[in-house]
C-alpha atoms as a PDB file:
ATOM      1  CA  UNK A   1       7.309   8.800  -5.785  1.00  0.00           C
ATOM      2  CA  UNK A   2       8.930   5.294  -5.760  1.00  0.00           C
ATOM      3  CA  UNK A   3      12.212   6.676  -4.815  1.00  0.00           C
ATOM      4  CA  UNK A   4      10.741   8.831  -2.125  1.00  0.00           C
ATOM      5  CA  UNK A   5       9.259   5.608  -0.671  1.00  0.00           C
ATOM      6  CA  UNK A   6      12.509   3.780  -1.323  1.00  0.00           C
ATOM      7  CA  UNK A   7      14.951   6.571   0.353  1.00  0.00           C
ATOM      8  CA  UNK A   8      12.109   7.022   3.118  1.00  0.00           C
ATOM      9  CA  UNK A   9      12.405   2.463   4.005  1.00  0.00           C
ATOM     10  CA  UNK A  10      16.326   2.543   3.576  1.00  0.00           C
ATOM     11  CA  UNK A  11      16.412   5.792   6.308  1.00  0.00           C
ATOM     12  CA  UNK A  12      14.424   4.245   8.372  1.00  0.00           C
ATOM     13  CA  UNK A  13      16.036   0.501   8.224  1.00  0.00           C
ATOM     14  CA  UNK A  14      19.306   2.547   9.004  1.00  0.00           C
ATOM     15  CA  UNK A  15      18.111   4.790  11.990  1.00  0.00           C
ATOM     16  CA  UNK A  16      16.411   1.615  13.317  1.00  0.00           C
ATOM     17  CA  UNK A  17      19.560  -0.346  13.256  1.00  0.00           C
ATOM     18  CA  UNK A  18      21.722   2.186  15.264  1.00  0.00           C
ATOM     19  CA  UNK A  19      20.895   0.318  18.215  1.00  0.00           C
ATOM     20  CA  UNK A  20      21.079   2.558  21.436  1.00  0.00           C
ATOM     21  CA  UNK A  21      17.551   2.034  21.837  1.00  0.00           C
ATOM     22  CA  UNK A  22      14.879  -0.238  23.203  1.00  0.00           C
ATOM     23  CA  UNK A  23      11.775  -0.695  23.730  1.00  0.00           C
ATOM     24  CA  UNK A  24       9.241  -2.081  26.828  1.00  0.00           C
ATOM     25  CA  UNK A  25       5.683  -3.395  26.850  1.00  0.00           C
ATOM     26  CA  UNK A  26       3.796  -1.612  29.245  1.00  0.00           C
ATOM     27  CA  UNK A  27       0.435  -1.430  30.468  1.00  0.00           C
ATOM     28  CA  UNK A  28      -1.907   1.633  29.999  1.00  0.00           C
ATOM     29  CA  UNK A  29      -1.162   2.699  33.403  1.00  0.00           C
ATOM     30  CA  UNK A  30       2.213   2.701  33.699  1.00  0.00           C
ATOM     31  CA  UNK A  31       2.561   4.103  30.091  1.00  0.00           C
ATOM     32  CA  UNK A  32       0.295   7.185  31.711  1.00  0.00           C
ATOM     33  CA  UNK A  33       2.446   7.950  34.685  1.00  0.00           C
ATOM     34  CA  UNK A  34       5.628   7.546  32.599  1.00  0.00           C
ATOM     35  CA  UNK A  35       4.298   9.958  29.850  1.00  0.00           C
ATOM     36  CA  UNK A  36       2.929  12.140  32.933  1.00  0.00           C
ATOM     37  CA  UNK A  37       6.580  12.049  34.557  1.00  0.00           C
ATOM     38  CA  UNK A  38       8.569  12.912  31.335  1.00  0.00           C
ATOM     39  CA  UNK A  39      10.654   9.475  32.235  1.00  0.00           C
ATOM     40  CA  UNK A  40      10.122   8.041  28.429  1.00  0.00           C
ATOM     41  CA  UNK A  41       9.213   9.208  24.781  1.00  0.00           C
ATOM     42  CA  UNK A  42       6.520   7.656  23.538  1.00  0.00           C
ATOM     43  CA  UNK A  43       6.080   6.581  19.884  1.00  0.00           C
ATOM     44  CA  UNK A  44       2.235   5.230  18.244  1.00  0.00           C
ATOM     45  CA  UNK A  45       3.458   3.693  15.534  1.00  0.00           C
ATOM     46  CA  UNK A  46       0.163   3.289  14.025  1.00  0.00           C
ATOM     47  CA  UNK A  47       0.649   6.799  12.718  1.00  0.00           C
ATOM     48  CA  UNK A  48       3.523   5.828  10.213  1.00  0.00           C
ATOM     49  CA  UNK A  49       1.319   2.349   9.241  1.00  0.00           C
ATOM     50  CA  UNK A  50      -1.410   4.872   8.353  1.00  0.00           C
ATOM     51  CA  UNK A  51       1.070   6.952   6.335  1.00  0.00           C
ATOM     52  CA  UNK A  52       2.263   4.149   4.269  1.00  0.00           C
ATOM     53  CA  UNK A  53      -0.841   2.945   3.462  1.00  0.00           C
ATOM     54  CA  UNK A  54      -2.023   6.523   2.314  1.00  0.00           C
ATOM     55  CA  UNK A  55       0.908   6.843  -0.002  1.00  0.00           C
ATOM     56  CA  UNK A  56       0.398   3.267  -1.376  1.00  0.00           C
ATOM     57  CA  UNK A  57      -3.337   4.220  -1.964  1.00  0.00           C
ATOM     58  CA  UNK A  58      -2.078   7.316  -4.081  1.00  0.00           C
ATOM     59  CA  UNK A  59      -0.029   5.361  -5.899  1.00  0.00           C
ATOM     60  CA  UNK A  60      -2.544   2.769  -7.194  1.00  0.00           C
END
């Protein structure tokens, strides 16, 4: 399971160092008519915090 973790960090260190891609602080508002529009992807990355801390959990 440690290696899963391990090859899970190292893909994601590498996709998030691609560059290409950015990122913008919006407010609630302006994230609604963008998601409404189809202008920008949005990504909660509370979702993947929650995952990691789920697999920790099951490991100890």
């Amino acid at each position: 399971m440690k290696k899963l973790f391990a090859a899970f960090m190292l893909i994601l260190l590498i996709t998030g160092c691609s560059g290409g891609g950015s990122y913008t602080d919006v407010s609630v508002d302006e994230a609604k008519e963008l998601i409404d529009s189809g202008e920008a992807q949005v990504l909660d990355v509370r979702t993947l915090m929650n995952l990691q801390q789920d697999i920790f959990q099951e490991q100890n």
